[in-house]
C-alpha atoms as a PDB file:
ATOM      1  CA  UNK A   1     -10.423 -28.585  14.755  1.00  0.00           C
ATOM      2  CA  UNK A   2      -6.531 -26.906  14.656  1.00  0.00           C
ATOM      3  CA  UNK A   3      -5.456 -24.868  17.887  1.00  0.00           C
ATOM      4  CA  UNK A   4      -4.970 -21.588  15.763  1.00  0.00           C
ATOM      5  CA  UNK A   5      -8.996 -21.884  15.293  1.00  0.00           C
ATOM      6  CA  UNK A   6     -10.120 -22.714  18.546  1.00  0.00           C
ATOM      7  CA  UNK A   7      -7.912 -19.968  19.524  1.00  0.00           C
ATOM      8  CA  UNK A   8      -9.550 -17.421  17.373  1.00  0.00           C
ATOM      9  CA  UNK A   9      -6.346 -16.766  15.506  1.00  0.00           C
ATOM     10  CA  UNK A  10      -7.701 -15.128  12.315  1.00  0.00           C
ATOM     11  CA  UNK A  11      -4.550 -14.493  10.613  1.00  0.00           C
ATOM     12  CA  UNK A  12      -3.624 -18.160  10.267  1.00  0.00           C
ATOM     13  CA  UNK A  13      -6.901 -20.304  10.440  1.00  0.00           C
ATOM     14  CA  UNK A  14      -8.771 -18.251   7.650  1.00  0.00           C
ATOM     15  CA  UNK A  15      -6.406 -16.767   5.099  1.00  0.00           C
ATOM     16  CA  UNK A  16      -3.141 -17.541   5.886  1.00  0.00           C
ATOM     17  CA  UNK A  17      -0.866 -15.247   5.829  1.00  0.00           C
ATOM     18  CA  UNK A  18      -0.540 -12.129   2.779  1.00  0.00           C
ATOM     19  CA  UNK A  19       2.119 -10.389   1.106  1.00  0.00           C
ATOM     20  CA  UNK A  20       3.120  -6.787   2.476  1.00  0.00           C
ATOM     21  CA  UNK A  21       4.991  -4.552   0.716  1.00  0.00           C
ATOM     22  CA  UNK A  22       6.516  -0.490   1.509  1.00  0.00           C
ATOM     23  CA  UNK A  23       6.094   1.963  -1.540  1.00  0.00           C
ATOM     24  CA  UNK A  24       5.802   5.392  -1.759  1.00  0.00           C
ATOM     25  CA  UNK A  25       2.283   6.673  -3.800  1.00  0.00           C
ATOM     26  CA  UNK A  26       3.138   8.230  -6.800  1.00  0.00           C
ATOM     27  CA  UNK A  27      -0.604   9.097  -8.026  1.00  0.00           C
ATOM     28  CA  UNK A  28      -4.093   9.298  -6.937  1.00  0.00           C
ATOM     29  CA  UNK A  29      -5.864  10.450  -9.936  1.00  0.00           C
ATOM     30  CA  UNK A  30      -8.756   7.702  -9.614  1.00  0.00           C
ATOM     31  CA  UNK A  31     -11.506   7.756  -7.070  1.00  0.00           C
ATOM     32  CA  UNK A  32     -10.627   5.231  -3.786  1.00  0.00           C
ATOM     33  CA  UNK A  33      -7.174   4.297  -5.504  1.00  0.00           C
ATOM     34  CA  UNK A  34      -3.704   5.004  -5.806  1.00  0.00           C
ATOM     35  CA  UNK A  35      -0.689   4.129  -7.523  1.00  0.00           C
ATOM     36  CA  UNK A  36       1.938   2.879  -5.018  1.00  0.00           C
ATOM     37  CA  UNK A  37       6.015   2.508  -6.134  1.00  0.00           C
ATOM     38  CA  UNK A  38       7.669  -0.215  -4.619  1.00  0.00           C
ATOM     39  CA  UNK A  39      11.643  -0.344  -5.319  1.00  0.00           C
ATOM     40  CA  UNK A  40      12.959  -3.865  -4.276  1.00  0.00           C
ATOM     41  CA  UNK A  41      16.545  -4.976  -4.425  1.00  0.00           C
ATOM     42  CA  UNK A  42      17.631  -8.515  -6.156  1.00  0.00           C
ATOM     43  CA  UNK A  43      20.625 -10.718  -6.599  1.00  0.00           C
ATOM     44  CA  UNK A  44      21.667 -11.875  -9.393  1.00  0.00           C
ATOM     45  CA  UNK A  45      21.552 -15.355  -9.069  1.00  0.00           C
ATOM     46  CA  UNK A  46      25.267 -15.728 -11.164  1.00  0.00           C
ATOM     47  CA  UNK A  47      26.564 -12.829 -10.889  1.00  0.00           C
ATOM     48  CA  UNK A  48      25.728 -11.805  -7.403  1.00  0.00           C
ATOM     49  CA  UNK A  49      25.016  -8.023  -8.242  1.00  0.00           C
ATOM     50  CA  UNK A  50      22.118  -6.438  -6.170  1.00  0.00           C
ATOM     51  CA  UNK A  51      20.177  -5.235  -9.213  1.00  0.00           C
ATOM     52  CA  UNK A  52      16.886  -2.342  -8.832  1.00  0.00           C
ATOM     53  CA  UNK A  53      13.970  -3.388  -9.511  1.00  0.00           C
ATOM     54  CA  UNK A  54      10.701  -1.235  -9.155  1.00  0.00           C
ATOM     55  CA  UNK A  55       7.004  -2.141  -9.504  1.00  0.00           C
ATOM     56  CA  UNK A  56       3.599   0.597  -9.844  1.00  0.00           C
ATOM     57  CA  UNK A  57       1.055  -1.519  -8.437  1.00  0.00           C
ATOM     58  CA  UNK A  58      -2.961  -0.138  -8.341  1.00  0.00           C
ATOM     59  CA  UNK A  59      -3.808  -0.215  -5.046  1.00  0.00           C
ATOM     60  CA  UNK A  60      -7.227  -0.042  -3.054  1.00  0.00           C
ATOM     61  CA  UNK A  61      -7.670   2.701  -0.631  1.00  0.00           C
ATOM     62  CA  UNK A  62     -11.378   3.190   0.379  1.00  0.00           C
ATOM     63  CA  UNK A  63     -10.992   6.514   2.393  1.00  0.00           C
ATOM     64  CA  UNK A  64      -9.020   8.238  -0.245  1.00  0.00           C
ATOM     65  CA  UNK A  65      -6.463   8.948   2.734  1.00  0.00           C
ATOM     66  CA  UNK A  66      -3.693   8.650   0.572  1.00  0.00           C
ATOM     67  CA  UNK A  67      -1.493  11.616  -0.853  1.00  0.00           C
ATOM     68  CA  UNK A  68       1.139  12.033  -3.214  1.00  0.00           C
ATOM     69  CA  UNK A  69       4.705  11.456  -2.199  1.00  0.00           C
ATOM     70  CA  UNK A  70       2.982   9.092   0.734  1.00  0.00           C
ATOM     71  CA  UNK A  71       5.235   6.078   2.221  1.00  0.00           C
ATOM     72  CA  UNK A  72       2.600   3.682   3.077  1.00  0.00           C
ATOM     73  CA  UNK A  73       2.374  -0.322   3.654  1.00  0.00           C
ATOM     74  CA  UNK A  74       0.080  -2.166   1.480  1.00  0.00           C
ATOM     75  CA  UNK A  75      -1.450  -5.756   1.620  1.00  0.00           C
ATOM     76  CA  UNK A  76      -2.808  -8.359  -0.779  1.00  0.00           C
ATOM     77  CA  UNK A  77      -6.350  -8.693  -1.063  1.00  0.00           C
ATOM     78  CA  UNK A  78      -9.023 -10.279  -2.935  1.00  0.00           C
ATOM     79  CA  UNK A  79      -9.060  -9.121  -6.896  1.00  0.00           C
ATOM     80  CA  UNK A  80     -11.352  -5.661  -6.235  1.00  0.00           C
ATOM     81  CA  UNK A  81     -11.378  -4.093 -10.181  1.00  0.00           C
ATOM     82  CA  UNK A  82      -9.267  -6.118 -13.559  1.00  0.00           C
ATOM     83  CA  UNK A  83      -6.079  -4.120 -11.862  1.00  0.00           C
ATOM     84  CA  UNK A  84      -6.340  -3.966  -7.895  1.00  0.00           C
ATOM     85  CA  UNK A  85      -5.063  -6.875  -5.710  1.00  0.00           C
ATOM     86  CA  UNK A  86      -3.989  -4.451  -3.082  1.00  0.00           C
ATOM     87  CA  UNK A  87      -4.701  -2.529  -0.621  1.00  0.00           C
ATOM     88  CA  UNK A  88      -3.509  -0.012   1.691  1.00  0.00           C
ATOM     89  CA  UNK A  89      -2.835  -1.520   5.437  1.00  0.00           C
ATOM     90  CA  UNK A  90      -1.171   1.672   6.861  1.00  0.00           C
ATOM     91  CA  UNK A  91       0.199   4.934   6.086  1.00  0.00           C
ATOM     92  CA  UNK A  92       3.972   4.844   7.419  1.00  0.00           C
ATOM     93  CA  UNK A  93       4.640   8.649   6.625  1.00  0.00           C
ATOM     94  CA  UNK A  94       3.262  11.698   4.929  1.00  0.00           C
ATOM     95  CA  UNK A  95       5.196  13.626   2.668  1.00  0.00           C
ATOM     96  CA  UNK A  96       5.873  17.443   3.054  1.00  0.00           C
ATOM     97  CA  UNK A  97       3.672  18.091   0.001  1.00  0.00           C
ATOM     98  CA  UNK A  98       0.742  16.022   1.054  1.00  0.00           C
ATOM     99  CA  UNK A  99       1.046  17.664   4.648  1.00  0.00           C
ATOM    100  CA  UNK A 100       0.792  21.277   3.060  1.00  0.00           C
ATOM    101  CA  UNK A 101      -2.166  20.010   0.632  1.00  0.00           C
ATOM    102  CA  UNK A 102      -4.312  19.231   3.706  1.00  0.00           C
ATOM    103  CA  UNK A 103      -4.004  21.995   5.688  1.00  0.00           C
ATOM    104  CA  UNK A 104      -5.121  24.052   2.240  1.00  0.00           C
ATOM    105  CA  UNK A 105      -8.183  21.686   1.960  1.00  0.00           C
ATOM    106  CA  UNK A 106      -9.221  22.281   5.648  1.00  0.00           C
ATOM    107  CA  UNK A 107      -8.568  25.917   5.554  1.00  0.00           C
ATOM    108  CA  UNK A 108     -10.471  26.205   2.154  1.00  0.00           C
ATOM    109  CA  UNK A 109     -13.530  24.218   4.192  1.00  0.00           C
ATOM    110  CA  UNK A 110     -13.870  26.809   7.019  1.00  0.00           C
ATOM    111  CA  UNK A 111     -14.550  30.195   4.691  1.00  0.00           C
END
């Protein structure tokens, strides 16, 4: 038996460790998912220019706690649908527009 297990270390006995990555959501159209934006930066391995790169990834979120404009941290994961590898870990902050949106939902819930 390795130390990490005896230990009860989940993170490295089971799984090892995943891929995290910070995007901001740019749609939640679907039911439990939403389409996160990640922007990286890149070198250009002979030139050594940073160059942009961005990525739309379709992204698992169970609660549906996600909102447009949303900066949130997501996580690989087991394949859950043909498109979703990911899912959401955290949401880092909430956007103006997302803020305003639920406080309309609640308010529309009390009448």
């Amino acid at each position: 038996m390795s130390v990490a297990y005896q230990e009860g270390n989940s993170m490295t006995s089971g799984r090892g460790v995943r891929k995290q990555l910070t995007g901001v959501v740019v749609g939640t159209g679907m039911d439990k998912t939403a389409v996160v934006l990640v922007n990286r930066l890149k070198k250009h391995p002979t030139y050594k220019k940073y160059i942009r790169s961005r990525k739309k990834y379709m992204v698992h979120d169970p609660q549906n706690r996600c909102l447009p404009g949303d900066k949130v941290r997501i996580v690989e994961s087991r394949p859950v649908s043909k498109r979703k590898r990911w899912q959401v870990l955290n949401i880092l902050e909430r956007s103006e527009m997302g803020a305003v949106q639920q406080e309309g939902e609640s308010q529309g819930s009390e009448q």
